[in-house]
PDB file of N, CA and C in Angstrom:
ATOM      1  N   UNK A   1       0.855  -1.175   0.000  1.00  0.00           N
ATOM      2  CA  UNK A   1       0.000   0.000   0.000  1.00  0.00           C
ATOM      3  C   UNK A   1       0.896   1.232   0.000  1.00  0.00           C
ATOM      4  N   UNK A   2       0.705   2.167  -0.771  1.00  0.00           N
ATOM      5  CA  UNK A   2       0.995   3.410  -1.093  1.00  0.00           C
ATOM      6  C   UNK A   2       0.969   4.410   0.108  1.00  0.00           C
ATOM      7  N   UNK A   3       1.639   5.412   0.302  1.00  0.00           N
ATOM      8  CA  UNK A   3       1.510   6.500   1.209  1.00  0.00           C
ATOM      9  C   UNK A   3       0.034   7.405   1.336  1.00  0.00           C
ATOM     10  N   UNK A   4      -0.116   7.282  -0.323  1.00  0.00           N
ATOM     11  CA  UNK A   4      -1.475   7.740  -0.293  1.00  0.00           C
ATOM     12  C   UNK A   4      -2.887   7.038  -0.102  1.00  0.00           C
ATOM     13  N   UNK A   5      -2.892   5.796  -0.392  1.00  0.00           N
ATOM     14  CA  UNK A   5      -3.668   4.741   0.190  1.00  0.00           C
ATOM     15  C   UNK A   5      -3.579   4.699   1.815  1.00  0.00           C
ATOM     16  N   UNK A   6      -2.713   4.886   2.174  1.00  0.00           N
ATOM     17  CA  UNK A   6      -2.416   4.325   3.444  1.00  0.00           C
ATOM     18  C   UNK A   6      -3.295   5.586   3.996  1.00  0.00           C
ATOM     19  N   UNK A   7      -2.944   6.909   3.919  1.00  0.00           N
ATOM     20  CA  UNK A   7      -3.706   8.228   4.121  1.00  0.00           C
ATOM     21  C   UNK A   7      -5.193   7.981   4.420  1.00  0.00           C
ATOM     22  N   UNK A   8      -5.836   7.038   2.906  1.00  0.00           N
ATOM     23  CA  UNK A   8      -7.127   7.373   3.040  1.00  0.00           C
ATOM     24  C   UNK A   8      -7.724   6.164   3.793  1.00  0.00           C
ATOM     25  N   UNK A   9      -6.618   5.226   3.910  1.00  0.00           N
ATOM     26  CA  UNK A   9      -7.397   3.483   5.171  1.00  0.00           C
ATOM     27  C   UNK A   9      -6.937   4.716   6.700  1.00  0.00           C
ATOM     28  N   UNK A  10      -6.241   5.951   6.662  1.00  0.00           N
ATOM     29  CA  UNK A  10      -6.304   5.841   7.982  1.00  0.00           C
ATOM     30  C   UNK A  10      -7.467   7.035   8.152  1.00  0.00           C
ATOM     31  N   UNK A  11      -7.839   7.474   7.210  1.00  0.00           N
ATOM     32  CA  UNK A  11      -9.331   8.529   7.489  1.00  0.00           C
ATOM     33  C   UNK A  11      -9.909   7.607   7.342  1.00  0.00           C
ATOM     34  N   UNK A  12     -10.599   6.482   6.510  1.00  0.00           N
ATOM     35  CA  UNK A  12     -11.430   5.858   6.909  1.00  0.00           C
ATOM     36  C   UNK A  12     -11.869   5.399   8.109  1.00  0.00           C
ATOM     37  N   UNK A  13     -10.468   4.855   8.835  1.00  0.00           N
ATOM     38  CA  UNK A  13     -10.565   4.513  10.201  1.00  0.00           C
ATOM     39  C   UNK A  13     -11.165   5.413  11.071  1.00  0.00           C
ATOM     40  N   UNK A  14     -10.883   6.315  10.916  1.00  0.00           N
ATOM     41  CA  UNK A  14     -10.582   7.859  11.918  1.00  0.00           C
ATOM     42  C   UNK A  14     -12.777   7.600  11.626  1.00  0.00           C
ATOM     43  N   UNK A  15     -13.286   7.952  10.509  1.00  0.00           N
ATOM     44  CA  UNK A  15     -14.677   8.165  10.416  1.00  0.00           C
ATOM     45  C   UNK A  15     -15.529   7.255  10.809  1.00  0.00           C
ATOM     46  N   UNK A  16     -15.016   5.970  10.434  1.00  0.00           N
ATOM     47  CA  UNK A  16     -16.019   5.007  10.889  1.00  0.00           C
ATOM     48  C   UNK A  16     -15.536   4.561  12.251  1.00  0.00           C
ATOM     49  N   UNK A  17     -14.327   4.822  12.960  1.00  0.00           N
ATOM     50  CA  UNK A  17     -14.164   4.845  14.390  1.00  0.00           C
ATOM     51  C   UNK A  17     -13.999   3.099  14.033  1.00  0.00           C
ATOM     52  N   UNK A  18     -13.193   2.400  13.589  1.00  0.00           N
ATOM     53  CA  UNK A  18     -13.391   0.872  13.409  1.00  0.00           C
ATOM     54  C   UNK A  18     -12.843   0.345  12.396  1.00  0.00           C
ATOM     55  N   UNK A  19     -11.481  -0.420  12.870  1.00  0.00           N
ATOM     56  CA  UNK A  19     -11.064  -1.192  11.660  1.00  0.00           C
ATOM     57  C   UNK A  19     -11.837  -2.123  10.563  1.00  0.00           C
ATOM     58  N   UNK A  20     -12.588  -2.738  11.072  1.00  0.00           N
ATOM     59  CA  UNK A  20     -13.610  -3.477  10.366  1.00  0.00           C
ATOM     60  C   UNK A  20     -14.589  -2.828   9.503  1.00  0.00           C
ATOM     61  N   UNK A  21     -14.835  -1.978  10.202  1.00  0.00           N
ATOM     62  CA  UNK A  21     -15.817  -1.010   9.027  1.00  0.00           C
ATOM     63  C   UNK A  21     -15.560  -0.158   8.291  1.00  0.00           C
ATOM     64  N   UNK A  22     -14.135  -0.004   8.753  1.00  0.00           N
ATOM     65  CA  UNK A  22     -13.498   1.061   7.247  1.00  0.00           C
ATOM     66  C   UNK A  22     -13.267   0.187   6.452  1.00  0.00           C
ATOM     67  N   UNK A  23     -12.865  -1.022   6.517  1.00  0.00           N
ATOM     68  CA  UNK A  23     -12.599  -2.065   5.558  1.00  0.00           C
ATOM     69  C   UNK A  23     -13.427  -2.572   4.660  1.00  0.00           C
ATOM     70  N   UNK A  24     -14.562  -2.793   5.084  1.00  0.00           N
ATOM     71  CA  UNK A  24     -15.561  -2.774   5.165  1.00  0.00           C
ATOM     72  C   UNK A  24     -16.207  -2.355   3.798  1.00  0.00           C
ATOM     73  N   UNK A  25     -15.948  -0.757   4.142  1.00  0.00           N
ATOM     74  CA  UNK A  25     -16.828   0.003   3.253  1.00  0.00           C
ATOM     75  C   UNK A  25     -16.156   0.484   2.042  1.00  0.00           C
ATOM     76  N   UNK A  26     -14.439   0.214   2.334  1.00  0.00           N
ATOM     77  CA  UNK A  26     -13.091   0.594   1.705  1.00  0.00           C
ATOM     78  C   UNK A  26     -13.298  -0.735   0.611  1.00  0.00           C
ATOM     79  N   UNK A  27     -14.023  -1.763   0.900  1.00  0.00           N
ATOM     80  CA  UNK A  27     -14.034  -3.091  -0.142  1.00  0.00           C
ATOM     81  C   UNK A  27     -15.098  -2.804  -0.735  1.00  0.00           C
ATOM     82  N   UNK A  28     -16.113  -2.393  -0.640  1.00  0.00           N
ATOM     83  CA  UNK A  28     -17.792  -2.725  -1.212  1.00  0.00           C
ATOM     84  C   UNK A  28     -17.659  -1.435  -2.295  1.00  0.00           C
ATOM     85  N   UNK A  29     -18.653  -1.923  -3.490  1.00  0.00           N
ATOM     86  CA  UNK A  29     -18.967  -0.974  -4.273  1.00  0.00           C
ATOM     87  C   UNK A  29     -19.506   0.507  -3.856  1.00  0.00           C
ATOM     88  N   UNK A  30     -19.762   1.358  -4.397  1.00  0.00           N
ATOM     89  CA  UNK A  30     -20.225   2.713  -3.682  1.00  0.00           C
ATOM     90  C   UNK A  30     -20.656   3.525  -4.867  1.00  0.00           C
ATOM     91  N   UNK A  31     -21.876   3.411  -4.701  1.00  0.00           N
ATOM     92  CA  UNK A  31     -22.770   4.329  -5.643  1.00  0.00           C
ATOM     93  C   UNK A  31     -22.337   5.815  -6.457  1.00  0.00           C
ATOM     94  N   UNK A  32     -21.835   6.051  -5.330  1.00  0.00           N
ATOM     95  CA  UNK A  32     -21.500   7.821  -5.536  1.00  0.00           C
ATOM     96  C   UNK A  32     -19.454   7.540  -6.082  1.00  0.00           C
ATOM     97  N   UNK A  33     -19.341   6.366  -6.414  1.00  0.00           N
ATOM     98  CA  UNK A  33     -18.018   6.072  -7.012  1.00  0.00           C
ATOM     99  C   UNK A  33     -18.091   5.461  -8.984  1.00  0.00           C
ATOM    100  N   UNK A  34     -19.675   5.218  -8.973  1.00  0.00           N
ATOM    101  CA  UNK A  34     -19.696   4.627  -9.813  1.00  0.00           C
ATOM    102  C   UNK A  34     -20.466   3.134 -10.079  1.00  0.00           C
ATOM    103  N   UNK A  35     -20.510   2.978  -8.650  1.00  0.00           N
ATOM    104  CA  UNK A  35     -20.192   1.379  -8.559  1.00  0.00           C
ATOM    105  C   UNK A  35     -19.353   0.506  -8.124  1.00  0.00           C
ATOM    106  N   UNK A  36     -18.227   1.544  -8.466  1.00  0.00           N
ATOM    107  CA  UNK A  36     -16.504   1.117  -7.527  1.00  0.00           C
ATOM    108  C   UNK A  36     -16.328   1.011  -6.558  1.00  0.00           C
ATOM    109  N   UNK A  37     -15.796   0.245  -5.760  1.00  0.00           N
ATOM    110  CA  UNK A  37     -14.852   0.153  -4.488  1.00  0.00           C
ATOM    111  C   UNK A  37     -14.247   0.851  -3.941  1.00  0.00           C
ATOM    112  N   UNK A  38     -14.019   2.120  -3.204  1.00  0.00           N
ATOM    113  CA  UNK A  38     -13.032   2.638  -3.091  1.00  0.00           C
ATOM    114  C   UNK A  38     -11.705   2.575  -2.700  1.00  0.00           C
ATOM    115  N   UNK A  39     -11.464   1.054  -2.814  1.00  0.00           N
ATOM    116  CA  UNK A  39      -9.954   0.801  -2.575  1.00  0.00           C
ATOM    117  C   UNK A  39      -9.593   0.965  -4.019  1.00  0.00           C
ATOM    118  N   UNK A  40     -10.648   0.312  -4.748  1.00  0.00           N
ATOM    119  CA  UNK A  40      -9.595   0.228  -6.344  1.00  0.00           C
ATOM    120  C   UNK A  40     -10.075   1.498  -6.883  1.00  0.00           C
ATOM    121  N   UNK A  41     -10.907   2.720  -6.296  1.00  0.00           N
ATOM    122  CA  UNK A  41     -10.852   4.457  -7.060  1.00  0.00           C
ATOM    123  C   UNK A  41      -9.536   4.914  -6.993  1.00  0.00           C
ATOM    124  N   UNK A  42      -9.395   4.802  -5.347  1.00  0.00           N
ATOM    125  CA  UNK A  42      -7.687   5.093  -5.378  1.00  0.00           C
ATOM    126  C   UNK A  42      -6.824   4.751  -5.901  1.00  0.00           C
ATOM    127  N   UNK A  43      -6.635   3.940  -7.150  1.00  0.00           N
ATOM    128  CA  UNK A  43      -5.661   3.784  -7.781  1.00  0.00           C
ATOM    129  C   UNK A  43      -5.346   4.696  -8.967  1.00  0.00           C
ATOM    130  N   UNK A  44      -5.987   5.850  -8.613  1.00  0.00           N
ATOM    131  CA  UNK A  44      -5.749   7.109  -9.329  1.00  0.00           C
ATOM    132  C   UNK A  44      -5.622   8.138  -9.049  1.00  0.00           C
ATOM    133  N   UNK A  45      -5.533   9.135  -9.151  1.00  0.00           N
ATOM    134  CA  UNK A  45      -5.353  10.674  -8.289  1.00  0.00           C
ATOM    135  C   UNK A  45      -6.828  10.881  -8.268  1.00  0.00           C
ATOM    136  N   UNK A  46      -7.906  11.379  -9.349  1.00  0.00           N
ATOM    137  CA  UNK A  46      -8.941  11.474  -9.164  1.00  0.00           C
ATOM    138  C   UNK A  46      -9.847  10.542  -7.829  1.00  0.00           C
ATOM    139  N   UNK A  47      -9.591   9.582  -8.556  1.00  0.00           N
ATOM    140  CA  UNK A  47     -10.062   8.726  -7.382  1.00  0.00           C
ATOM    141  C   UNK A  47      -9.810   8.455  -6.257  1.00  0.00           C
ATOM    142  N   UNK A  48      -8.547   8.959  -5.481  1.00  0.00           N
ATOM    143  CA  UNK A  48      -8.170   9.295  -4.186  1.00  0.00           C
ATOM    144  C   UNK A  48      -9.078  10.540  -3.839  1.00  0.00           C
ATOM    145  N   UNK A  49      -9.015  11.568  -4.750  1.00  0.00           N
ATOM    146  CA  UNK A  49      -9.678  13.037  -4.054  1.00  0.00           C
ATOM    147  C   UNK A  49     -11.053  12.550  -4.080  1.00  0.00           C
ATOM    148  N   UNK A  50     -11.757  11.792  -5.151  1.00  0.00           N
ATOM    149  CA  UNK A  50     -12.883  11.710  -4.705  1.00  0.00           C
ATOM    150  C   UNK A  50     -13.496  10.614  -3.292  1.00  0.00           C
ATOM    151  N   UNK A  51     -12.682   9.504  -3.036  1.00  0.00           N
ATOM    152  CA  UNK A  51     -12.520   9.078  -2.145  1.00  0.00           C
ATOM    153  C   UNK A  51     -12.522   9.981  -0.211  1.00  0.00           C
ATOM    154  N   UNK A  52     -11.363  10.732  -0.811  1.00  0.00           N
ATOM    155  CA  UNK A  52     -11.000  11.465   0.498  1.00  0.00           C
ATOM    156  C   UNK A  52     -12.127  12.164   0.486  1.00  0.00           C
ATOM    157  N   UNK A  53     -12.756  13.013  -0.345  1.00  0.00           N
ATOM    158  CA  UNK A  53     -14.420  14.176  -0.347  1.00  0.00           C
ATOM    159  C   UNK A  53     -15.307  13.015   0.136  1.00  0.00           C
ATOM    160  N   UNK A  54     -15.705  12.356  -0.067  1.00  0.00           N
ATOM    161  CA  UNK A  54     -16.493  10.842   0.311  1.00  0.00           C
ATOM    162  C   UNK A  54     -16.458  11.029   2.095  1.00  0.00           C
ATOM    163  N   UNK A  55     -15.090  10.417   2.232  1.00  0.00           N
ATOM    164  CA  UNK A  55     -15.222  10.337   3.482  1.00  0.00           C
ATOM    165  C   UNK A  55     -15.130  11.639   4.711  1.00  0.00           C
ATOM    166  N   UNK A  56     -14.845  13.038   3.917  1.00  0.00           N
ATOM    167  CA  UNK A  56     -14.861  14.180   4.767  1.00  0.00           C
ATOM    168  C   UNK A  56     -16.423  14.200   5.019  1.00  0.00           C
ATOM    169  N   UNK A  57     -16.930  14.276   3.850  1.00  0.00           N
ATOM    170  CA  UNK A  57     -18.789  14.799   3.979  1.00  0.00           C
ATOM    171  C   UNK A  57     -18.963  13.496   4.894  1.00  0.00           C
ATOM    172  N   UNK A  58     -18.467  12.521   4.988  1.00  0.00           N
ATOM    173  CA  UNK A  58     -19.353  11.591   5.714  1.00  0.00           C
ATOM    174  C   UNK A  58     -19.090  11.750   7.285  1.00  0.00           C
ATOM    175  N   UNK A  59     -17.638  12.416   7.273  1.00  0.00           N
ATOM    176  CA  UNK A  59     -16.952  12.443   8.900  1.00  0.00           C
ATOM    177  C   UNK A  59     -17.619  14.327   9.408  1.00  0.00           C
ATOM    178  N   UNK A  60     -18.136  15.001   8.319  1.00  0.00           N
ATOM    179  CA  UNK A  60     -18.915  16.156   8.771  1.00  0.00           C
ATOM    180  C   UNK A  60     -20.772  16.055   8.565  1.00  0.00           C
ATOM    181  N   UNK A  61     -21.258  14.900   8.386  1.00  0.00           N
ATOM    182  CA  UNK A  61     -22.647  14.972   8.312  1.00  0.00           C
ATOM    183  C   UNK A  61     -23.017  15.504   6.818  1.00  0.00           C
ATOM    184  N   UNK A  62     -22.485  15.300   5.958  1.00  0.00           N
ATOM    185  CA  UNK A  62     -22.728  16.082   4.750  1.00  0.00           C
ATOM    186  C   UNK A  62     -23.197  14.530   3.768  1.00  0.00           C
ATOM    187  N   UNK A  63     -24.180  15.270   3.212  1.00  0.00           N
ATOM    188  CA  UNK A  63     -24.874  14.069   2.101  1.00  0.00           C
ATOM    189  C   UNK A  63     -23.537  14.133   1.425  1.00  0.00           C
ATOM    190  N   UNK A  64     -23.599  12.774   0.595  1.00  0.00           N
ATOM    191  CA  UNK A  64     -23.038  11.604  -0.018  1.00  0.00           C
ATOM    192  C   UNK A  64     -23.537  11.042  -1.150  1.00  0.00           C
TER     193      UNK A  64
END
């Protein structure tokens, strides 16, 4: 895992408060990705920022 991957498994953590459920949600498809996973969005720059916006609105109450 990448520096920048690693970044967004540790905001995930940080939001869902839970290794398991950042994992979780870091494996499963996601509507507002496409359909994608957001482990495999991040394998792009776009798809890291949209990843990281994902999980800010979700760690501030902001629709998704």
């Amino acid at each position: 895992m990448n520096r920048e991957n690693a970044a967004v498994s540790k905001l995930a953590v940080k939001v869902f408060e839970n290794n398991q459920l950042a994992y979780d949600w870091l494996s499963r498809p996601n509507d507002a990705l496409g359909g994608q996973a957001p482990i495999k969005a991040c394998k792009t720059e776009t798809g890291k920022r949209q990843v990281s916006r994902l999980l800010h609105a979700m760690e501030w109450g902001g629709v998704v």
